[in-house]
C-alpha atoms as a PDB file:
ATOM      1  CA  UNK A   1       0.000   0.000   0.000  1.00  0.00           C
ATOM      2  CA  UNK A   2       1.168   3.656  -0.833  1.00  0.00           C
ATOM      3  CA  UNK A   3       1.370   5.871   1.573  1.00  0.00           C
ATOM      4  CA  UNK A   4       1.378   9.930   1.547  1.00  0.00           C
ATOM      5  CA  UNK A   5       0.379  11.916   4.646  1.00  0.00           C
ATOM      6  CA  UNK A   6      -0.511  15.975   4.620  1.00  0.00           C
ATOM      7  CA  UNK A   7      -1.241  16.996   8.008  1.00  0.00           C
ATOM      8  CA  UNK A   8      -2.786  20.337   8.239  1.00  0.00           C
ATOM      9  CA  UNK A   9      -2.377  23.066  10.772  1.00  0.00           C
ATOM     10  CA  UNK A  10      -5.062  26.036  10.816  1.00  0.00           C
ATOM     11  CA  UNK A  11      -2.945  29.463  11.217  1.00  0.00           C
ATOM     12  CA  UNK A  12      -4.355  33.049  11.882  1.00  0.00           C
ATOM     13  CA  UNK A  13      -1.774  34.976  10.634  1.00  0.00           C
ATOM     14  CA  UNK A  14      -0.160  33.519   7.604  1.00  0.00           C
ATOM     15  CA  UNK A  15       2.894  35.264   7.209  1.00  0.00           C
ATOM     16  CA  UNK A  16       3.669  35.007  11.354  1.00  0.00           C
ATOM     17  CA  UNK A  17       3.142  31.156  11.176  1.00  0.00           C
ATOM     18  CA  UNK A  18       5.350  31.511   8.149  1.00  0.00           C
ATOM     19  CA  UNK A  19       8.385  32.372   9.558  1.00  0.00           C
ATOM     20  CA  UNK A  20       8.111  30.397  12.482  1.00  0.00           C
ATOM     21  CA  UNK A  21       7.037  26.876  10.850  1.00  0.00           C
ATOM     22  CA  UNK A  22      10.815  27.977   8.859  1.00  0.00           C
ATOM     23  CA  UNK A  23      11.938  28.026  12.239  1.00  0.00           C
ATOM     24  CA  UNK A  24      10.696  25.258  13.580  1.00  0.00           C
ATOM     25  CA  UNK A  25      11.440  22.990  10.666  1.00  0.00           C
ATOM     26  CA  UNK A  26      14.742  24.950   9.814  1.00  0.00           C
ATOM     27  CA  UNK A  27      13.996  25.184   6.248  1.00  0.00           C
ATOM     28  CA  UNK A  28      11.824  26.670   3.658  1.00  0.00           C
ATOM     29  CA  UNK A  29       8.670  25.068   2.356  1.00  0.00           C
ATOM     30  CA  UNK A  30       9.234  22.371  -0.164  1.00  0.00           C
ATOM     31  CA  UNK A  31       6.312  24.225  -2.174  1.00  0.00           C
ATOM     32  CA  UNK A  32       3.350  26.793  -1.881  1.00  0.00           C
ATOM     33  CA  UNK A  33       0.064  25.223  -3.753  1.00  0.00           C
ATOM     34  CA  UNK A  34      -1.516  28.761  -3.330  1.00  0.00           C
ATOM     35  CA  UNK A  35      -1.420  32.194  -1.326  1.00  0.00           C
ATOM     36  CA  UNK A  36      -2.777  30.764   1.776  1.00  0.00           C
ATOM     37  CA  UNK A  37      -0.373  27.373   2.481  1.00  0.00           C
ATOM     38  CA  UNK A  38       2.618  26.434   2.543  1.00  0.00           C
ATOM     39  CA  UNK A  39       4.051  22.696   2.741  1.00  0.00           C
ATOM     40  CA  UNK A  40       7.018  21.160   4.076  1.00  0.00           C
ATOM     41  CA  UNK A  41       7.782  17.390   3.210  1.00  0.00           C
ATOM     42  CA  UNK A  42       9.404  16.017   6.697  1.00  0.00           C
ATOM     43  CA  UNK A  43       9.717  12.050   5.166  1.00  0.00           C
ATOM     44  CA  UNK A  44       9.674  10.845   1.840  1.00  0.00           C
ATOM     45  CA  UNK A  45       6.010  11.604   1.365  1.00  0.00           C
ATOM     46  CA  UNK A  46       4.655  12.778   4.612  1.00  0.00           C
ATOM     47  CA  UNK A  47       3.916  15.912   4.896  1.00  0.00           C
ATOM     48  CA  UNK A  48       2.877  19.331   7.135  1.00  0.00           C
ATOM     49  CA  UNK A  49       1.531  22.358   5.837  1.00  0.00           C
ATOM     50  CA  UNK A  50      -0.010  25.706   7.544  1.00  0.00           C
ATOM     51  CA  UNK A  51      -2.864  26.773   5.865  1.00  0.00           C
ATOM     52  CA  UNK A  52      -4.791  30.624   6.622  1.00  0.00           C
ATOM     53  CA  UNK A  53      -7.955  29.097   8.276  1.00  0.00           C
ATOM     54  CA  UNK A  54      -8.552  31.846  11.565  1.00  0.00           C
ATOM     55  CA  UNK A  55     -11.740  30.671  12.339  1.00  0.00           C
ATOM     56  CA  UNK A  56     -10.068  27.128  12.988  1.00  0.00           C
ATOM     57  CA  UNK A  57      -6.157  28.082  14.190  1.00  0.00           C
ATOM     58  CA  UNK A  58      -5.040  27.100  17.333  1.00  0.00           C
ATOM     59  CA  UNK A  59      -6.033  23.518  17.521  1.00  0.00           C
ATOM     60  CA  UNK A  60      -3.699  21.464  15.769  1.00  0.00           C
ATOM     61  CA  UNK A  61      -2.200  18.565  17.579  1.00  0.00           C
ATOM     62  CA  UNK A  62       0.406  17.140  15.903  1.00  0.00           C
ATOM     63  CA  UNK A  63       3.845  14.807  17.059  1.00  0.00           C
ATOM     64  CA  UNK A  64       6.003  13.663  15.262  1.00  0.00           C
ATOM     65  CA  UNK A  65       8.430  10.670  16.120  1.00  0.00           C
ATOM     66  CA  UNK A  66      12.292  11.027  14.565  1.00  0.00           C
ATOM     67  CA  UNK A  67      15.268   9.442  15.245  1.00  0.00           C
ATOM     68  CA  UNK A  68      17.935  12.374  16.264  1.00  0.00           C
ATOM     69  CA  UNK A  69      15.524  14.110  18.825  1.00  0.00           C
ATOM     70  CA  UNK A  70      18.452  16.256  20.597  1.00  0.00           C
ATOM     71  CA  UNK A  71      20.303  16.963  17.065  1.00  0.00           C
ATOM     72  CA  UNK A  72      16.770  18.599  16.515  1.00  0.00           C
ATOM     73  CA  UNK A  73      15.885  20.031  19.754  1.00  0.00           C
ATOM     74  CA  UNK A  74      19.415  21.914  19.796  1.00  0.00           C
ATOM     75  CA  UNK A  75      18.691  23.265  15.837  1.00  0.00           C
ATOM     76  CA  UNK A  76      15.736  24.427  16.832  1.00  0.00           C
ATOM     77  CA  UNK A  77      17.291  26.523  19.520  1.00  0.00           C
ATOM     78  CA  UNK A  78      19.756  27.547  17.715  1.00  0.00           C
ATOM     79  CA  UNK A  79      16.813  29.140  15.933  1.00  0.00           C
ATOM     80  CA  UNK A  80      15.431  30.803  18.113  1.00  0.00           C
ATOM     81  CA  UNK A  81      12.719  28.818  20.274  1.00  0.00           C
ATOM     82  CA  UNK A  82      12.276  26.971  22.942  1.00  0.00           C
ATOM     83  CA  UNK A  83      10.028  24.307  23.729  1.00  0.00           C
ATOM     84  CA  UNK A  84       6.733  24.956  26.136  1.00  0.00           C
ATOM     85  CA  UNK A  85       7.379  21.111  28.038  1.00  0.00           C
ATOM     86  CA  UNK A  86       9.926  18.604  27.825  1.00  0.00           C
ATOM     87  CA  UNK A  87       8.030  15.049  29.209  1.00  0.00           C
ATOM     88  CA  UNK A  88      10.099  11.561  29.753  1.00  0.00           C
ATOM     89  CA  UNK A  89       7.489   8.550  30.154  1.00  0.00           C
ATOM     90  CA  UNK A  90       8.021   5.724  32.259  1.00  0.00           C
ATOM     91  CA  UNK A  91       9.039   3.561  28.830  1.00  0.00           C
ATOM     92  CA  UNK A  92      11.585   6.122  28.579  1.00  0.00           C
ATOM     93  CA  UNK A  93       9.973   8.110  25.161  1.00  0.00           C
ATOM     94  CA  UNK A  94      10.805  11.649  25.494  1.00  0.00           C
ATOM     95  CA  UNK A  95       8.638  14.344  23.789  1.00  0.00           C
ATOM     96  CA  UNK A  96       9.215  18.032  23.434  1.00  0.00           C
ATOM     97  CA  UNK A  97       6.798  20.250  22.733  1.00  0.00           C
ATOM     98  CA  UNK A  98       6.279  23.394  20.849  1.00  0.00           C
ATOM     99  CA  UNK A  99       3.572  25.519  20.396  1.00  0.00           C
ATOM    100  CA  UNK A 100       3.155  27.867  17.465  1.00  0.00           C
ATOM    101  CA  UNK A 101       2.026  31.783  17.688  1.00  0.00           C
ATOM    102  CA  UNK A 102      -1.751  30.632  17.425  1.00  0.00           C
ATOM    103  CA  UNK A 103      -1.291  27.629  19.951  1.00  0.00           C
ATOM    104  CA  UNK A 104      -0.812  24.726  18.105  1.00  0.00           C
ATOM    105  CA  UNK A 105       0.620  22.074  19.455  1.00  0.00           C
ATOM    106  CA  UNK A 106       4.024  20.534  17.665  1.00  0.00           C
ATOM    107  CA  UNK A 107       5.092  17.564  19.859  1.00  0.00           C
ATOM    108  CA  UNK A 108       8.982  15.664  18.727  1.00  0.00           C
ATOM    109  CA  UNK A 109       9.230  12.531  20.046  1.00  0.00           C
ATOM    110  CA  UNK A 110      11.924  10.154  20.657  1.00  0.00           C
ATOM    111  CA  UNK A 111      13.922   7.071  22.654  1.00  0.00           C
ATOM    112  CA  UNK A 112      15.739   8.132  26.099  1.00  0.00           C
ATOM    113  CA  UNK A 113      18.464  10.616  26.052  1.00  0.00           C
ATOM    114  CA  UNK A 114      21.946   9.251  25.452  1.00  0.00           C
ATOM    115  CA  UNK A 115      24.280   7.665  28.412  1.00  0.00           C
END
């Protein structure tokens, strides 16, 4: 079975959730299908894109599992922001979480920290 994933996140201010999605993400958008999105591609066909939708922003819940979680986690500071929690479950699965300008939630997930 094929698989592609888009996994959308509602954004009040387009060109605000812009800039910080480049943030997060530390890149660019792979591509722009029209004035009001904008689409990264994290995995070989999985994808996250922003998309100008005030009525709906805020309530995006999204986490996404990789293998290099600190490599990340000290990119993303390097850009500029800082996670709202940092959680370690009893299985030892860490997740960090980020929440956008509109309060979206942006979880990255991963195995225990290294010894």
């Amino acid at each position: 079975m094929s698989l592609d994933l888009f996994a959308g996140i509602p954004v009040s201010d387009y060109t605000v959730a812009l800039a910080w999605y480049e943030r997060l993400f530390g890149t660019p958008p792979v591509f722009f299908p029209n004035d009001t999105e904008a689409v990264w591609e994290l995995a070989e066909h999985r994808y996250i894109y922003i998309e100008h939708l005030p009525a709906r922003a805020g309530n995006a819940l999204h986490t996404l599992f990789v293998d290099d979680l600190d490599t990340r986690i000290a990119g993303i500071a390097d850009r500029g922001l800082k996670p709202t929690q940092r959680e370690t479950y009893s299985n030892g699965v860490r997740k960090i979480t980020y929440h956008d300008p509109d309060g979206n939630e942006i979880g990255l997930g991963g195995g225990p920290a290294p010894t």
